[in-house]
PDB file of N, CA and C in Angstrom:
ATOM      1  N   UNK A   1     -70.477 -28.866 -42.878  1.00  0.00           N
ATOM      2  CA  UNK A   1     -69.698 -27.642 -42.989  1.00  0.00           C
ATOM      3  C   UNK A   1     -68.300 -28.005 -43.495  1.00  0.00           C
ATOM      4  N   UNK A   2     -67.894 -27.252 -44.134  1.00  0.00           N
ATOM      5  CA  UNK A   2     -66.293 -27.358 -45.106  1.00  0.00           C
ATOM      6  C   UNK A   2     -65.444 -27.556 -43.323  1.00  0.00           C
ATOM      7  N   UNK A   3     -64.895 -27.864 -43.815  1.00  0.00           N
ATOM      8  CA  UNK A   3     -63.466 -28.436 -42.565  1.00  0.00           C
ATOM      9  C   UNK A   3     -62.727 -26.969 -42.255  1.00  0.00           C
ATOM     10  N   UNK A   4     -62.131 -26.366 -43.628  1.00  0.00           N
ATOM     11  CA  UNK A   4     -61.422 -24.995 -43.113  1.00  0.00           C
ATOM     12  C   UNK A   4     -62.426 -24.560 -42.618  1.00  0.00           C
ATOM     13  N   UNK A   5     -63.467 -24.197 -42.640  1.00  0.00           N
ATOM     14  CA  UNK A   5     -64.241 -23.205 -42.045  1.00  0.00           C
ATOM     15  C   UNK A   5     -64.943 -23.556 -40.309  1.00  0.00           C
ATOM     16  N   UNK A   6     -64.405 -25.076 -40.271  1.00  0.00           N
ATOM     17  CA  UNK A   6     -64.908 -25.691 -39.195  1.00  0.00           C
ATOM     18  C   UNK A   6     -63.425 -25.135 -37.937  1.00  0.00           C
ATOM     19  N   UNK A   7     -62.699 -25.269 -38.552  1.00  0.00           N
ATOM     20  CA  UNK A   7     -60.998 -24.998 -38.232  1.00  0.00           C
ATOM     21  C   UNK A   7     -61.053 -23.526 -37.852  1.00  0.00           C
ATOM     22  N   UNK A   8     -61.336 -22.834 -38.879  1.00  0.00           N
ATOM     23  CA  UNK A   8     -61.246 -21.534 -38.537  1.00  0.00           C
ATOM     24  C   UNK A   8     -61.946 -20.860 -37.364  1.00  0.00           C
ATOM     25  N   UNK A   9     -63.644 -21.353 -37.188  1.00  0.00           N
ATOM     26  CA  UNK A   9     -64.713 -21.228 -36.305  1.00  0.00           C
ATOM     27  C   UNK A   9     -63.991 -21.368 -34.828  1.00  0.00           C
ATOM     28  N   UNK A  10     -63.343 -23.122 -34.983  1.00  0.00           N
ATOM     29  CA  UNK A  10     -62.232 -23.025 -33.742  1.00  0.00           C
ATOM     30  C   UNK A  10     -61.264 -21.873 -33.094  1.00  0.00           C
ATOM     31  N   UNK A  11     -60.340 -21.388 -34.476  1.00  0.00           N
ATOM     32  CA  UNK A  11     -59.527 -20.503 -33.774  1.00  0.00           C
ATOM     33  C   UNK A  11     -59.988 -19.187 -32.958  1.00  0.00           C
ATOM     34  N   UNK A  12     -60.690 -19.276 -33.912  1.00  0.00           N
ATOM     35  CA  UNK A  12     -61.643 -17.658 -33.757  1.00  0.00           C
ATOM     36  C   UNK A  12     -61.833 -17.675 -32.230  1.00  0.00           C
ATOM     37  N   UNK A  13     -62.696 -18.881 -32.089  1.00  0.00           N
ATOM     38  CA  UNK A  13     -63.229 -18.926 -31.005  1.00  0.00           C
ATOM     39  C   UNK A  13     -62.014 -19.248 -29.596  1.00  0.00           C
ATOM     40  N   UNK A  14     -60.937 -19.999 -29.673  1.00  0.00           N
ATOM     41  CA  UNK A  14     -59.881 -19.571 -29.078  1.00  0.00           C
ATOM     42  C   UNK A  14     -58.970 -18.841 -28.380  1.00  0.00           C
ATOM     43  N   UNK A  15     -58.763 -17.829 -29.571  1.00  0.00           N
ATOM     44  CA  UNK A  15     -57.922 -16.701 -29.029  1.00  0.00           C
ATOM     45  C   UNK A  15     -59.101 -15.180 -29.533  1.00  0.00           C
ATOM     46  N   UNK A  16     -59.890 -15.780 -29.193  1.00  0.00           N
ATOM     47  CA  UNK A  16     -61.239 -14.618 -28.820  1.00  0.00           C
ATOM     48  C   UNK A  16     -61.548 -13.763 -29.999  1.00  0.00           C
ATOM     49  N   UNK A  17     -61.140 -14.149 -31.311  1.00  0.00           N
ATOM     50  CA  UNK A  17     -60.800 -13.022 -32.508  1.00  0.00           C
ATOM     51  C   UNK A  17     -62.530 -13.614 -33.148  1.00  0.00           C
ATOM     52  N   UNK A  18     -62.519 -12.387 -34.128  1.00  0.00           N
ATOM     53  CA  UNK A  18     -63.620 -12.307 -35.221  1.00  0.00           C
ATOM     54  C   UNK A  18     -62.669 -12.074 -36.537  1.00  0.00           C
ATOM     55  N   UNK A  19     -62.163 -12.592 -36.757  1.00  0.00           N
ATOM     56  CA  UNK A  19     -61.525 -12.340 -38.089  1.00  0.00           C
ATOM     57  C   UNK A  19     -61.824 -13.433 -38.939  1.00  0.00           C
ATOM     58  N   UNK A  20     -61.411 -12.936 -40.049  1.00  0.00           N
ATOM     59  CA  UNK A  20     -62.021 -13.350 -41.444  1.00  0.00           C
ATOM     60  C   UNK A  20     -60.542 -14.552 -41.405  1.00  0.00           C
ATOM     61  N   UNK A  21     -60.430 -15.341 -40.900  1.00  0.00           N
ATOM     62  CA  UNK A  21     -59.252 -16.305 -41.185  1.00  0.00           C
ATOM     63  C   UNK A  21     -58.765 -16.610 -42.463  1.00  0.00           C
ATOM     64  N   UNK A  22     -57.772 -16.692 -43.118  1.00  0.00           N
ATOM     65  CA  UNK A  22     -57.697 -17.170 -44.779  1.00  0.00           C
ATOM     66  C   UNK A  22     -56.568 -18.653 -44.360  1.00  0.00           C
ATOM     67  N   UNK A  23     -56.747 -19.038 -45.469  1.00  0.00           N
ATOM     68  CA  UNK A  23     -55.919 -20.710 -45.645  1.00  0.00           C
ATOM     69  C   UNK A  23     -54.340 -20.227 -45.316  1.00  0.00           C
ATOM     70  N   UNK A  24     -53.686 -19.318 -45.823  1.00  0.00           N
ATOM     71  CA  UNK A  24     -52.560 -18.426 -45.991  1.00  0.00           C
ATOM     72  C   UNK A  24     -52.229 -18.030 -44.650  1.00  0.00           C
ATOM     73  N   UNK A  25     -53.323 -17.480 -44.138  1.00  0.00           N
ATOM     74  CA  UNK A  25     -52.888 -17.077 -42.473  1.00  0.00           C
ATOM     75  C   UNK A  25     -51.523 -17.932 -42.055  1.00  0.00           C
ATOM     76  N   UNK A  26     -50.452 -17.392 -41.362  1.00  0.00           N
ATOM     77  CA  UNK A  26     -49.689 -18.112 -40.603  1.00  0.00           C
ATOM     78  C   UNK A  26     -49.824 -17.756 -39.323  1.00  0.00           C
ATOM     79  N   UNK A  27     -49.600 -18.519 -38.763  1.00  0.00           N
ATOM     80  CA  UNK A  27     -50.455 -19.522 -37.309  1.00  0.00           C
ATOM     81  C   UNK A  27     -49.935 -18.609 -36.076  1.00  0.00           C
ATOM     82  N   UNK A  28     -48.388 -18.642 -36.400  1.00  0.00           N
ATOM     83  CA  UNK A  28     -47.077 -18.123 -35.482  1.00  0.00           C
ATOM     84  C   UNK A  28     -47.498 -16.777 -35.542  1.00  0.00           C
ATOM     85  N   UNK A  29     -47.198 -15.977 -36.982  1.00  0.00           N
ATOM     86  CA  UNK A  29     -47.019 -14.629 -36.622  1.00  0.00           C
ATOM     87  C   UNK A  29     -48.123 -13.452 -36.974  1.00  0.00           C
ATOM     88  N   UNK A  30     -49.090 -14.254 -37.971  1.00  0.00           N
ATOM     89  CA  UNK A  30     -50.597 -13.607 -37.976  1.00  0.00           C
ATOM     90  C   UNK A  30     -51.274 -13.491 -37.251  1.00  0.00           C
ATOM     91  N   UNK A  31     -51.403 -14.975 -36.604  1.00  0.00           N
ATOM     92  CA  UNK A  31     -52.989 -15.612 -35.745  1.00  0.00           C
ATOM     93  C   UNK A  31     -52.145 -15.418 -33.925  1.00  0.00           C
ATOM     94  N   UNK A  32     -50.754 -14.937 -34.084  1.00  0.00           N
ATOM     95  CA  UNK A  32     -50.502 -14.953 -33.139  1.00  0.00           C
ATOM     96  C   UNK A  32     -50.876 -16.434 -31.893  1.00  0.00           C
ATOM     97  N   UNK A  33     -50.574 -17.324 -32.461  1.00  0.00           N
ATOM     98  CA  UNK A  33     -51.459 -18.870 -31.636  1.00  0.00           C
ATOM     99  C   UNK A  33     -49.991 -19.011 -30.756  1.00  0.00           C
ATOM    100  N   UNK A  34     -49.992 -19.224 -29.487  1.00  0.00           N
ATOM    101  CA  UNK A  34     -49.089 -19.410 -28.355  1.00  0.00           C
ATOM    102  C   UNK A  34     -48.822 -21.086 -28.155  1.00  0.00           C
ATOM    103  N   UNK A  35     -48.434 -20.970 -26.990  1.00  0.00           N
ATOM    104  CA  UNK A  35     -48.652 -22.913 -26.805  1.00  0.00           C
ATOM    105  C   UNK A  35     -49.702 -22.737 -25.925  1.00  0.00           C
ATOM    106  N   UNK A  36     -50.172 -22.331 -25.402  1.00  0.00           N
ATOM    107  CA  UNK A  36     -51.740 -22.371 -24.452  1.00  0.00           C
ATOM    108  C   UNK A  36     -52.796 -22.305 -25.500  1.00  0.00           C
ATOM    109  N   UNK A  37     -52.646 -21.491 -26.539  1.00  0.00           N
ATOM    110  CA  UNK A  37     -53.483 -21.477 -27.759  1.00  0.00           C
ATOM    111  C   UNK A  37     -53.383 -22.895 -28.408  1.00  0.00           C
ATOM    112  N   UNK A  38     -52.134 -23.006 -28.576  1.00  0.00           N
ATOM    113  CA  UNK A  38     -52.016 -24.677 -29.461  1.00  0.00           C
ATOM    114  C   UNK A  38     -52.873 -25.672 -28.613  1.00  0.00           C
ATOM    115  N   UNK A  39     -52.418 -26.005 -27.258  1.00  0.00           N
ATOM    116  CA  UNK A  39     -52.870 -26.990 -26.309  1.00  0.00           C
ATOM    117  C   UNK A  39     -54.661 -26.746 -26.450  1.00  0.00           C
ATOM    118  N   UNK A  40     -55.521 -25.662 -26.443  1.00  0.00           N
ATOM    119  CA  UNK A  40     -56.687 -25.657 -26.460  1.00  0.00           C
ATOM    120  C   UNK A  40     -57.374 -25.861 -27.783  1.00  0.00           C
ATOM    121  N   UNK A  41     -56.562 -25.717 -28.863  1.00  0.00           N
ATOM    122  CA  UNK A  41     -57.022 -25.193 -30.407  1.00  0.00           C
ATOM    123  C   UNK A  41     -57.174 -27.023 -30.750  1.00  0.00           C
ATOM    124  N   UNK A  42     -55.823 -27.370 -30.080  1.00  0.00           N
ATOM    125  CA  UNK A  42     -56.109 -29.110 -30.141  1.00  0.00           C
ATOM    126  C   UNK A  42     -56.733 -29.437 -29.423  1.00  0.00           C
ATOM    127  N   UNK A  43     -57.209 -29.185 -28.337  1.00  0.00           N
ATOM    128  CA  UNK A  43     -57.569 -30.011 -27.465  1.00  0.00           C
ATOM    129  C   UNK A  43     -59.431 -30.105 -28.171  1.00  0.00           C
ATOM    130  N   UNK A  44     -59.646 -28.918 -28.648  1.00  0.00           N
ATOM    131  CA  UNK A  44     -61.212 -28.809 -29.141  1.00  0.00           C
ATOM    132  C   UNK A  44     -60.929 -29.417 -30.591  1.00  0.00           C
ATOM    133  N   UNK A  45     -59.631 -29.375 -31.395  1.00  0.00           N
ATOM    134  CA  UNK A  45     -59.986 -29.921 -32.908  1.00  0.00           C
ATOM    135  C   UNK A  45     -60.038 -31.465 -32.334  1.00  0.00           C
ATOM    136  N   UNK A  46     -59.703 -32.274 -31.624  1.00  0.00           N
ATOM    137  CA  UNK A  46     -59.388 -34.050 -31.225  1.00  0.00           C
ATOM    138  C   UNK A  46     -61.146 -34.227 -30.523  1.00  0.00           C
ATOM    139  N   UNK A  47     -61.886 -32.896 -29.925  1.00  0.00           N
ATOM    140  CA  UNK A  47     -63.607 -33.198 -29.402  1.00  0.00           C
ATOM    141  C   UNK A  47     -63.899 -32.884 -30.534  1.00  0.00           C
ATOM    142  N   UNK A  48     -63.893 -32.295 -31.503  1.00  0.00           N
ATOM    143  CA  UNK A  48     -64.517 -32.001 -32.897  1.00  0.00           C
ATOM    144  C   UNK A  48     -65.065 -33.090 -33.458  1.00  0.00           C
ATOM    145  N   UNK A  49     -63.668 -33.567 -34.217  1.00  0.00           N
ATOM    146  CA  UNK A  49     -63.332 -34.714 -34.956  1.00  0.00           C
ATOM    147  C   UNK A  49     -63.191 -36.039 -34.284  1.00  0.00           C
ATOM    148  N   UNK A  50     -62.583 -36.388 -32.931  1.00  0.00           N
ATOM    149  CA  UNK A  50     -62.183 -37.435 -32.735  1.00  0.00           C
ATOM    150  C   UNK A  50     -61.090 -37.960 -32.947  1.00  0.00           C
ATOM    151  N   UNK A  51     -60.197 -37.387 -33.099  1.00  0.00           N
ATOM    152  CA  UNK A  51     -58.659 -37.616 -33.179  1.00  0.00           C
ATOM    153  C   UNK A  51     -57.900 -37.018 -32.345  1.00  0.00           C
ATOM    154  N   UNK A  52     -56.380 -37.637 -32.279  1.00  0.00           N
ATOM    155  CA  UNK A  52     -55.772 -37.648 -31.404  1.00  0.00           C
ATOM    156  C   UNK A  52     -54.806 -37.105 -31.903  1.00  0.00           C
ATOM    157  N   UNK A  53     -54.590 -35.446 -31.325  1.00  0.00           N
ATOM    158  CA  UNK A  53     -53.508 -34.238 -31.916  1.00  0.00           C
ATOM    159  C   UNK A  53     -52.644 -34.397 -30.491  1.00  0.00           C
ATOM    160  N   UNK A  54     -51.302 -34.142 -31.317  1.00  0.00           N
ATOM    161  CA  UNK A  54     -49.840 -34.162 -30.214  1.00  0.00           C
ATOM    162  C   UNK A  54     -49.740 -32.114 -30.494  1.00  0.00           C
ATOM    163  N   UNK A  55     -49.355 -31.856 -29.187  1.00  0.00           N
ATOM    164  CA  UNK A  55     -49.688 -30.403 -29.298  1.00  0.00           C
ATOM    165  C   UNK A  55     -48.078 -29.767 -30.324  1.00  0.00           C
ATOM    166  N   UNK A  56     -47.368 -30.948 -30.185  1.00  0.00           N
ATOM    167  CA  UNK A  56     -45.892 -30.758 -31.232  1.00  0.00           C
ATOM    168  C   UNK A  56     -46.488 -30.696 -32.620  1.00  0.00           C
ATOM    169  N   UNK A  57     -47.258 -31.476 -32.917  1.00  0.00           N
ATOM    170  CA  UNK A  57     -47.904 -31.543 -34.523  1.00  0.00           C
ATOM    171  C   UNK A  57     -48.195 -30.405 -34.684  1.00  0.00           C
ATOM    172  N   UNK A  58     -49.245 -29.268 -34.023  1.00  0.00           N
ATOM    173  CA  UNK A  58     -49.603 -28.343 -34.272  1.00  0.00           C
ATOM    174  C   UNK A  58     -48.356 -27.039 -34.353  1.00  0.00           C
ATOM    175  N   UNK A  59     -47.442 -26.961 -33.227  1.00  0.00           N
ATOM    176  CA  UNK A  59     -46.564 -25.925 -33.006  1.00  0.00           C
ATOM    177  C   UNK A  59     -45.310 -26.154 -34.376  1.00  0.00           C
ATOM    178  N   UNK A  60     -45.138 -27.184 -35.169  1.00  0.00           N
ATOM    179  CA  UNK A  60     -44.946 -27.464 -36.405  1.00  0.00           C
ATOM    180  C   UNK A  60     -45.215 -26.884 -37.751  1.00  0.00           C
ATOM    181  N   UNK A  61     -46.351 -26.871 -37.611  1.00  0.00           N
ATOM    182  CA  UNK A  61     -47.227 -26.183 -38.710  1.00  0.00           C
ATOM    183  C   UNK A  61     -46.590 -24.899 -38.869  1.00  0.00           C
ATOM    184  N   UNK A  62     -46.932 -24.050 -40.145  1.00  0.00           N
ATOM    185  CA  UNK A  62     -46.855 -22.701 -40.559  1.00  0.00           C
ATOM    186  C   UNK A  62     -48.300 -21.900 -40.370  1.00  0.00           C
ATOM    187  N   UNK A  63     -48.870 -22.620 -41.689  1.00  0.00           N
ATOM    188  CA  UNK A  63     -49.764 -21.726 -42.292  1.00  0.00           C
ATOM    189  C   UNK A  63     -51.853 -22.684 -41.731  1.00  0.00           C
ATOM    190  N   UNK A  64     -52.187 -21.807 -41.447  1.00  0.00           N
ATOM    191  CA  UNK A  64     -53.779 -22.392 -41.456  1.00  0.00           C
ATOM    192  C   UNK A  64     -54.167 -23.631 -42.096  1.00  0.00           C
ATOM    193  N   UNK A  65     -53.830 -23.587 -43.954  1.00  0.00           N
ATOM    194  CA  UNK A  65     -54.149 -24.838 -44.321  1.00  0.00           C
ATOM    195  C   UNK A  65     -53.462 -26.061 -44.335  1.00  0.00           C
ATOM    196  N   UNK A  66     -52.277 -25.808 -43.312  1.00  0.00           N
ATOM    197  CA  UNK A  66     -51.297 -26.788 -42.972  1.00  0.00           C
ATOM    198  C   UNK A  66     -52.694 -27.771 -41.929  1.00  0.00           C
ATOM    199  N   UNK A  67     -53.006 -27.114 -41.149  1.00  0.00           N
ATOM    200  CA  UNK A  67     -53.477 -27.602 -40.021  1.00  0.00           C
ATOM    201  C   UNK A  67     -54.727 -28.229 -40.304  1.00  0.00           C
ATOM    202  N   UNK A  68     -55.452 -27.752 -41.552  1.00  0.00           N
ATOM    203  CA  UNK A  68     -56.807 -28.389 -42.105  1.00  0.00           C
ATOM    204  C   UNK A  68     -55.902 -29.407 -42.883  1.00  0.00           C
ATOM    205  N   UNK A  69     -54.584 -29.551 -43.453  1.00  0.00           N
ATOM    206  CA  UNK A  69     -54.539 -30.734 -44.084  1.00  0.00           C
ATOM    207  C   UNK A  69     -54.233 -32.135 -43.292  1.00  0.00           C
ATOM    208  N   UNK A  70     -53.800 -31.526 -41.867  1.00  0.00           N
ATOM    209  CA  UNK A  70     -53.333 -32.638 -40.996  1.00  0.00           C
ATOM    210  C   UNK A  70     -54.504 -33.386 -40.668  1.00  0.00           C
ATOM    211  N   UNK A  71     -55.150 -31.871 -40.322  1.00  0.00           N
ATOM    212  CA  UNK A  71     -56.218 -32.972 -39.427  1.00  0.00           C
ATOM    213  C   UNK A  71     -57.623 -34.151 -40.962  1.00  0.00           C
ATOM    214  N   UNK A  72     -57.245 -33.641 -41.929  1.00  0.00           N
ATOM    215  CA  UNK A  72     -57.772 -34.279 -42.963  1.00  0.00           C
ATOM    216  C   UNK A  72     -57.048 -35.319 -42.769  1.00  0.00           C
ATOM    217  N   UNK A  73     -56.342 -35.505 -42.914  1.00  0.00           N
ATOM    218  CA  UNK A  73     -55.435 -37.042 -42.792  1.00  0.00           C
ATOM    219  C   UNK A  73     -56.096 -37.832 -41.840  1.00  0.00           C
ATOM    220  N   UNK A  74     -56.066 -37.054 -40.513  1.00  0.00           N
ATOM    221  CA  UNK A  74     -56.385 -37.826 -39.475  1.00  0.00           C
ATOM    222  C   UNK A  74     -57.455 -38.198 -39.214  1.00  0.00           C
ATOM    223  N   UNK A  75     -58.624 -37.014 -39.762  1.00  0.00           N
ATOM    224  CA  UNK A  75     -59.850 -38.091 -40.021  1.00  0.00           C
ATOM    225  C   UNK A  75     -60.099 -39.063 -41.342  1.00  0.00           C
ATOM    226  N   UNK A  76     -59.737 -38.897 -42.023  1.00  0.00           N
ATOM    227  CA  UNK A  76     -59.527 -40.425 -42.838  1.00  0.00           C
ATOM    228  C   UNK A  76     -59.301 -41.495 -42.496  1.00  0.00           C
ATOM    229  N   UNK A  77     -57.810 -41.115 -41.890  1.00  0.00           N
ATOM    230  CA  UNK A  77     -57.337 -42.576 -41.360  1.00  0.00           C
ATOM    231  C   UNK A  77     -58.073 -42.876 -39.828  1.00  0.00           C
ATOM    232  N   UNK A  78     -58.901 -42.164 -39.130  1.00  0.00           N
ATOM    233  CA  UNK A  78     -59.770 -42.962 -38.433  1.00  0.00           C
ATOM    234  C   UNK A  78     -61.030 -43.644 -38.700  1.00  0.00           C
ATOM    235  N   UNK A  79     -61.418 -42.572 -39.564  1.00  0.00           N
ATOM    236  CA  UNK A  79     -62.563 -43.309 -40.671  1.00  0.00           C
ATOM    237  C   UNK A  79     -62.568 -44.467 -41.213  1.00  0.00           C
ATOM    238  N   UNK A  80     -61.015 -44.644 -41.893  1.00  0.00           N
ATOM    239  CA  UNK A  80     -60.519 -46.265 -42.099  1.00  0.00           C
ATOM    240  C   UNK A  80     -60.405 -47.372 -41.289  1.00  0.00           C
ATOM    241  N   UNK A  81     -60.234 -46.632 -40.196  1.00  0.00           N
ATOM    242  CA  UNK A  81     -59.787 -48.013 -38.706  1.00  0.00           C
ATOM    243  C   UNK A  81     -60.856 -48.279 -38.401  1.00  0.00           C
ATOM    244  N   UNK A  82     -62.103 -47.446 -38.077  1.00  0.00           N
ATOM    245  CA  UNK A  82     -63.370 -47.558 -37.840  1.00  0.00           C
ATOM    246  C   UNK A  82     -64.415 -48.162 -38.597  1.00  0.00           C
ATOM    247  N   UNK A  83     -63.935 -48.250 -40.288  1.00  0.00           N
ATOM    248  CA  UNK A  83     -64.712 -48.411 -40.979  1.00  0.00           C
ATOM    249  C   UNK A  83     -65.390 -49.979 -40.816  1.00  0.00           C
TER     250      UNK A  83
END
């Protein structure tokens, strides 16, 4: 499955929504995401993937595809350590 859409499946499932998420979404004042939202949204993207999200990384971010590009990073570079 595409990563945004793996990301999005997360939020959805989060803060209880059915919405059509877009890359553009911002996090803060669209998706409405709190810090109880951040702390869980990471806590399930780090069981997803396997990486290790600081709940500051996330409350950082703007926009949706901010957060699919981080965590792209971060599975790479575990992919690399692991490799």
């Amino acid at each position: 499955m595409e990563l945004f859409k793996e990301v999005a499946i997360i939020i959805n499932r989060n803060l209880s929504l059915k919405k059509d998420i877009k890359p553009r979404d911002l996090l803060h004042e669209d998706l409405h995401i709190g810090s109880f939202d951040t702390l869980m949204i990471g806590c399930d993207l780090e069981d997803q993937f396997h990486v290790s999200i600081e709940p500051e990384e996330i409350k950082s971010l703007k926009v949706v595809q901010d957060l699919v590009d981080m965590l792209e990073m971060k599975v790479a570079g575990y992919e690399t350590v692991n490799a």
